[in-house]
C-alpha atoms as a PDB file:
ATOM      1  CA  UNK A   1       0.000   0.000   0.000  1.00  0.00           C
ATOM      2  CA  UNK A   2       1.250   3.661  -0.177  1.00  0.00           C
ATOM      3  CA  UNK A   3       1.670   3.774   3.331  1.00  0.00           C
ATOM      4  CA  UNK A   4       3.971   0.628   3.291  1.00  0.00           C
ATOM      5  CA  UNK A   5       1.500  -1.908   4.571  1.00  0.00           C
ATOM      6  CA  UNK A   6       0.397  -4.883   3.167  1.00  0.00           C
ATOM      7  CA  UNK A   7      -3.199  -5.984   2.196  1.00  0.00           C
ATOM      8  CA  UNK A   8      -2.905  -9.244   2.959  1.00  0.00           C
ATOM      9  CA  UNK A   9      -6.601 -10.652   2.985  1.00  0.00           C
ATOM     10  CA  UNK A  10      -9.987  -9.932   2.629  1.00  0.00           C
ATOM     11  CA  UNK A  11     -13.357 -11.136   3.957  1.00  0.00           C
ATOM     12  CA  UNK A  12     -17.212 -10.911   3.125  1.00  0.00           C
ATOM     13  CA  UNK A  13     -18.996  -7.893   5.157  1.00  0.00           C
ATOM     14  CA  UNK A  14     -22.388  -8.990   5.887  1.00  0.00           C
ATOM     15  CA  UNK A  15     -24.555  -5.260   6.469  1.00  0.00           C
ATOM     16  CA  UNK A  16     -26.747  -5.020   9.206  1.00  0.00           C
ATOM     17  CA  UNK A  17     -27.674  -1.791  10.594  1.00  0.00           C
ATOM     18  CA  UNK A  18     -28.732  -3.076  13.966  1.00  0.00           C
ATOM     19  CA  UNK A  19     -25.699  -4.792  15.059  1.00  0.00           C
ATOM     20  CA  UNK A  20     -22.968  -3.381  12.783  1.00  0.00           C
ATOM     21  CA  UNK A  21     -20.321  -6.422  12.240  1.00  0.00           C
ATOM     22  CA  UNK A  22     -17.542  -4.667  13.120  1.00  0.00           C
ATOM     23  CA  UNK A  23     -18.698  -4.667  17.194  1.00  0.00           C
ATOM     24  CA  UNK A  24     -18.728  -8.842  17.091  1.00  0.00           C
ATOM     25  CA  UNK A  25     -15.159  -8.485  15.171  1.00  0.00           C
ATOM     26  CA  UNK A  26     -13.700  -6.429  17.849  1.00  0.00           C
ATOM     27  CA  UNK A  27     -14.575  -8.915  20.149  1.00  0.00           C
ATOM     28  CA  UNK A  28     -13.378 -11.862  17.794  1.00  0.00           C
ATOM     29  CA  UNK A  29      -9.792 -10.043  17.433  1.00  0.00           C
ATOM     30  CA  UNK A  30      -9.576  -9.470  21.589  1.00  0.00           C
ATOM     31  CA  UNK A  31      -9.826 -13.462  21.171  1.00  0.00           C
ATOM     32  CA  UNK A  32      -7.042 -14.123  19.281  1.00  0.00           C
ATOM     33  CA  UNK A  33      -4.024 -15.019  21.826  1.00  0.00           C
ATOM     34  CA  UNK A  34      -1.235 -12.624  21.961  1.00  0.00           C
ATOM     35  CA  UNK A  35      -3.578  -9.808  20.144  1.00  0.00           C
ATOM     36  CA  UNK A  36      -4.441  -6.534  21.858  1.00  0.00           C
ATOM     37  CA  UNK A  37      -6.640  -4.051  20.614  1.00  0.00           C
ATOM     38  CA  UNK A  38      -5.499  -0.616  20.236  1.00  0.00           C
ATOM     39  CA  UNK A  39      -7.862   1.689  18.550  1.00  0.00           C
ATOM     40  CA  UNK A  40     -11.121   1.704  17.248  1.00  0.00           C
ATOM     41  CA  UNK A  41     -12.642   4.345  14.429  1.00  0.00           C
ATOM     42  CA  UNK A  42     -15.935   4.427  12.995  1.00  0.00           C
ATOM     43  CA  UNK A  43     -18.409   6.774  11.766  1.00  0.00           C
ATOM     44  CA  UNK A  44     -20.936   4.597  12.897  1.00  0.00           C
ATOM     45  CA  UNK A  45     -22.860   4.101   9.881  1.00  0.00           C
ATOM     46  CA  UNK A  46     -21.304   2.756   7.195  1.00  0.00           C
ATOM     47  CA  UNK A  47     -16.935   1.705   8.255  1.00  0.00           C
ATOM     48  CA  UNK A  48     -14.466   1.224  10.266  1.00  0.00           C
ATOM     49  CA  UNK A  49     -11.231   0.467  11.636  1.00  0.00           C
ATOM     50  CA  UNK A  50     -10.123  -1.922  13.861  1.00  0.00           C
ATOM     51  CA  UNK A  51      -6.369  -1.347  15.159  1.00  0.00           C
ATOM     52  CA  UNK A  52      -4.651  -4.652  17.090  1.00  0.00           C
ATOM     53  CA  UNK A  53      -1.112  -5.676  17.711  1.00  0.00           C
ATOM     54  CA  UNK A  54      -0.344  -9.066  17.541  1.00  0.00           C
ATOM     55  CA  UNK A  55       2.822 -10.916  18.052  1.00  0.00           C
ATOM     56  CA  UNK A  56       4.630  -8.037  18.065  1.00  0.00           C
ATOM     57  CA  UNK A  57       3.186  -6.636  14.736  1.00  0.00           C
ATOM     58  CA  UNK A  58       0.621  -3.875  14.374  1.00  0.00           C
ATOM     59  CA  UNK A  59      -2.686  -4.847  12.260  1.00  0.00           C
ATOM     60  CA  UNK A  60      -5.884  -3.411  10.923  1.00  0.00           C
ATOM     61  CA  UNK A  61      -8.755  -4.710   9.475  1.00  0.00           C
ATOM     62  CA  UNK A  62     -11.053  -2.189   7.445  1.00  0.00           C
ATOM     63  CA  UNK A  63     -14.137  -2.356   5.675  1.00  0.00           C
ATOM     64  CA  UNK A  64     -14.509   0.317   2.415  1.00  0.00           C
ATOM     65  CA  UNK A  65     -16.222  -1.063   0.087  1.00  0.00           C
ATOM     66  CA  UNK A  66     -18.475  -3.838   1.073  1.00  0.00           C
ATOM     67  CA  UNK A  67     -15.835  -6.671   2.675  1.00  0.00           C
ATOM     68  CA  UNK A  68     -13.374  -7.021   5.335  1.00  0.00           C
ATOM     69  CA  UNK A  69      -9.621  -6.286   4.476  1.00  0.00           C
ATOM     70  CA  UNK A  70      -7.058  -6.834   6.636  1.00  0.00           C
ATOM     71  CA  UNK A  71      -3.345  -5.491   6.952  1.00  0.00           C
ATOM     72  CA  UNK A  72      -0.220  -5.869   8.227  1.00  0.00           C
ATOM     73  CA  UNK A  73       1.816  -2.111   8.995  1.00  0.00           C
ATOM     74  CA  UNK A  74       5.159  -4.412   8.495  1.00  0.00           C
ATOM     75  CA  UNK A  75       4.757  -6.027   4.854  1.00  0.00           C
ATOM     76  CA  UNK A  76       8.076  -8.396   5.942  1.00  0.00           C
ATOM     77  CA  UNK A  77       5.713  -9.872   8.946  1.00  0.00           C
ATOM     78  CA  UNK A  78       5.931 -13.582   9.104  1.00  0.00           C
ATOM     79  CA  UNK A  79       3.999 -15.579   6.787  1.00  0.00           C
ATOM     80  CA  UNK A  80       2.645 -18.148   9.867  1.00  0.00           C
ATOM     81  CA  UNK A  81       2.023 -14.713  12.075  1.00  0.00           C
ATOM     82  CA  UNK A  82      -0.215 -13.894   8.557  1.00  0.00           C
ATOM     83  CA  UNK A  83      -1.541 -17.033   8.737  1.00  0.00           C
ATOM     84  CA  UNK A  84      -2.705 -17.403  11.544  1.00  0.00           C
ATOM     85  CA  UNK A  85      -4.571 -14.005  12.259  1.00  0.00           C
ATOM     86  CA  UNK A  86      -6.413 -14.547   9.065  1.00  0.00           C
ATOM     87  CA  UNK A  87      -7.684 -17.831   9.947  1.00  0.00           C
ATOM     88  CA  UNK A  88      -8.872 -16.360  13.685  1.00  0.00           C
ATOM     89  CA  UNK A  89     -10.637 -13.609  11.269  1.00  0.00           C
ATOM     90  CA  UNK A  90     -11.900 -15.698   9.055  1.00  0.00           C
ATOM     91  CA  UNK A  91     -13.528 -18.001  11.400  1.00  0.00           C
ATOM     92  CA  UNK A  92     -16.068 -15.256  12.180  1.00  0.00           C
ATOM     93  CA  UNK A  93     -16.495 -13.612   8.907  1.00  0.00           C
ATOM     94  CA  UNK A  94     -16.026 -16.293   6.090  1.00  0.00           C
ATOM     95  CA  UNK A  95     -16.606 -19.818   8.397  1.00  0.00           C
ATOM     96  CA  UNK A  96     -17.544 -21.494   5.565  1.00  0.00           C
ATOM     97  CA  UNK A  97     -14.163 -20.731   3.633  1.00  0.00           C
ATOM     98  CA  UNK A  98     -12.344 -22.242   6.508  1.00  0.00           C
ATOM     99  CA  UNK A  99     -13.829 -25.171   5.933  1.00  0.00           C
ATOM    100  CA  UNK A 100     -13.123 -25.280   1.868  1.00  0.00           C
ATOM    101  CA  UNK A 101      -9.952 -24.728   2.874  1.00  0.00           C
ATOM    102  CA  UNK A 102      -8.987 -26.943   5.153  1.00  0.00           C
ATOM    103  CA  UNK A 103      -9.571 -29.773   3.044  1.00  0.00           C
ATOM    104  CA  UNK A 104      -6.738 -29.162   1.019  1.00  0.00           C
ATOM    105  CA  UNK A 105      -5.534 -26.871  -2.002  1.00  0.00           C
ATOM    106  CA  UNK A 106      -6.983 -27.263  -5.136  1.00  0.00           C
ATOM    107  CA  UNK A 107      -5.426 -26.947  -8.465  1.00  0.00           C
ATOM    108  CA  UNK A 108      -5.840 -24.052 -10.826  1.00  0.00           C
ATOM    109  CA  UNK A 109      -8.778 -24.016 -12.514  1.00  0.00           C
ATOM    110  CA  UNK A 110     -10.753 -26.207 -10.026  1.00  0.00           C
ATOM    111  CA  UNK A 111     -13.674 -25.756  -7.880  1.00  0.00           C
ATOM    112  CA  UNK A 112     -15.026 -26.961  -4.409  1.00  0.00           C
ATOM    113  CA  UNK A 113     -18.293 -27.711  -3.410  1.00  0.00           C
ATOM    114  CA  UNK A 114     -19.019 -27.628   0.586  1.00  0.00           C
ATOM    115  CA  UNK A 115     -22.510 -28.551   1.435  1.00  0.00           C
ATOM    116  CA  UNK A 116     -23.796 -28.099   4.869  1.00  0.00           C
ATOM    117  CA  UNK A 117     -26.553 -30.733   5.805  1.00  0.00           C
ATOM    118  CA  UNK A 118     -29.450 -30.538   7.792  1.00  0.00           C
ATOM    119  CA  UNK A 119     -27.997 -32.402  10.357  1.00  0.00           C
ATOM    120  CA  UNK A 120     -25.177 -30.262  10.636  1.00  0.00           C
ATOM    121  CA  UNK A 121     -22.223 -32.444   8.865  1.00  0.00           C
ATOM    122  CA  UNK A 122     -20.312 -30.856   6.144  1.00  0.00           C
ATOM    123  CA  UNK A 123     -19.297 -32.751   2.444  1.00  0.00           C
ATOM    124  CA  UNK A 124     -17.202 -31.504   0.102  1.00  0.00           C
ATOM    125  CA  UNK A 125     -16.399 -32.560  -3.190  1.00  0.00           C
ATOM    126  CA  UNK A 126     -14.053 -31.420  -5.880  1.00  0.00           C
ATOM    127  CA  UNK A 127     -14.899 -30.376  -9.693  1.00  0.00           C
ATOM    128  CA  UNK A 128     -12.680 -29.697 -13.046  1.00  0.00           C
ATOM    129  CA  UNK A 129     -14.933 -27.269 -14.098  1.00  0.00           C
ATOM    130  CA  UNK A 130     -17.623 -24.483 -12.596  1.00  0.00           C
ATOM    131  CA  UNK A 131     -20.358 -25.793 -14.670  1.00  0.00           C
ATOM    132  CA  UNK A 132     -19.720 -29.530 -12.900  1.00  0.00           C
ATOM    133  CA  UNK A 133     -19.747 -27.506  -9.310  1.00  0.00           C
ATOM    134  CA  UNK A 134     -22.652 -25.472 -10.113  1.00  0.00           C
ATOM    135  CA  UNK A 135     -24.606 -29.015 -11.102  1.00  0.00           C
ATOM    136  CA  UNK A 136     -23.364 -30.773  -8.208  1.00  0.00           C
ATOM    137  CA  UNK A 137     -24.484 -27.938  -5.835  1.00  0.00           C
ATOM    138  CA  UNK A 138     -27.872 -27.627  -7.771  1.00  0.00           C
ATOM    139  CA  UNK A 139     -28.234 -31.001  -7.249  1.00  0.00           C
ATOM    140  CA  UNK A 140     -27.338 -31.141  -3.617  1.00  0.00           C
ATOM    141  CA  UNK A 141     -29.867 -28.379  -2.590  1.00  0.00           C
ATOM    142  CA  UNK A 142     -32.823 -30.050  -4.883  1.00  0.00           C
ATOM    143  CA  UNK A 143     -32.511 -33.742  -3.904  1.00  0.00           C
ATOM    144  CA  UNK A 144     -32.724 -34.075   0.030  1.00  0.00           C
ATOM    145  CA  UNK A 145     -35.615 -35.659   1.432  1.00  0.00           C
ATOM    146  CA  UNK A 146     -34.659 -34.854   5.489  1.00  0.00           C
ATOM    147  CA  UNK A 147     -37.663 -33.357   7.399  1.00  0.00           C
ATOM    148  CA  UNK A 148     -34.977 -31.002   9.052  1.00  0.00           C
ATOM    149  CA  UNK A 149     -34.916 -28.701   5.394  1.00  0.00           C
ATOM    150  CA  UNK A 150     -32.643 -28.655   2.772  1.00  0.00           C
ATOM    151  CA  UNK A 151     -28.885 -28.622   2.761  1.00  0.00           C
ATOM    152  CA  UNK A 152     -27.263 -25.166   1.274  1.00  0.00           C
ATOM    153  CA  UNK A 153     -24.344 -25.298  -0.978  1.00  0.00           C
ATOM    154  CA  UNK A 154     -21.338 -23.211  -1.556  1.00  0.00           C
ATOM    155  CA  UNK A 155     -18.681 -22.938  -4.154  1.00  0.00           C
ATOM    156  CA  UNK A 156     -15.135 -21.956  -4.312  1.00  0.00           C
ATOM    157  CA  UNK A 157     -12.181 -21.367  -6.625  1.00  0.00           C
ATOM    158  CA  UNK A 158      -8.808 -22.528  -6.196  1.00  0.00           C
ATOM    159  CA  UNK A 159      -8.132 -19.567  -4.394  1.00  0.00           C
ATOM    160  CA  UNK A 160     -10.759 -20.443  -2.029  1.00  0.00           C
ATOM    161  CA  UNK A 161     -12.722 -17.264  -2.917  1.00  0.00           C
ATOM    162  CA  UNK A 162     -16.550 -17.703  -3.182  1.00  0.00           C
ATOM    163  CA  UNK A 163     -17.109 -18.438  -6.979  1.00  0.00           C
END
């Protein structure tokens, strides 16, 4: 970035004038061990920032334009430091992602369905193409006969961003 940080990764913001997300992500980040918050900004309507230090580095997470990014103010910071905050954020924003993702990388060009059931389990299953994803998730919504409801699907890319 021009100030010398590093946009390092981003998350869905899910609106909701009511409760604003970025109260329930303060709390998530005070969570995270070794994080402290340091400074809050908002204008109470629309963004904010959210200031933390963390293992000895200084981070912010910032919502401009409809989603979650997060920084690092030192762009040399530790790739497992990275790591490791993002999955703590992710957890509360993106849960589902965490999940994609923790079954493994994918290759370039593939896709990953993760279906949550009605009973609460989780399946995934991998595709070559979107149009075999998109038919497997179609599929997986229409043909469930459990009393509970019907199971919801998402996909991903090999980058593990929602396709």
């Amino acid at each position: 970035m021009a100030d010398g940080s590093r946009l390092f990764a981003s998350f869905p913001q899910r609106l909701d004038p009511i409760a604003p997300q970025w109260d329930a992500l303060r709390a998530h980040v005070a969570g995270l061990a070794g994080a402290t918050p340091t400074q809050f900004v908002t204008d109470g309507v629309t963004e904010a920032w959210i200031h933390f230090d963390c293992d000895g580095h200084a981070f912010a997470l910032h919502n401009p334009v409809g989603e979650w990014w997060l920084f690092v103010d030192d762009p040399t910071c530790p790739d497992a430091i990275l790591a490791r905050v993002a999955d703590h954020v992710e957890a509360l924003l993106d849960p589902i992602a965490g999940i994609a993702r923790g079954h493994g990388p994918l290759p370039p060009g593939w896709f990953r369905v993760v279906v949550g059931e009605p009973d609460g389990r989780f399946t995934h299953h991998d595709f070559a193409s979107l149009t075999l994803a998109r038919g497997h998730a179609a599929d997986a919504q229409h043909e469930c006969d459990d009393p509970r409801g019907s199971p919801i699907a998402w996909i991903f890319d090999a980058a593990f961003d929602h396709a």
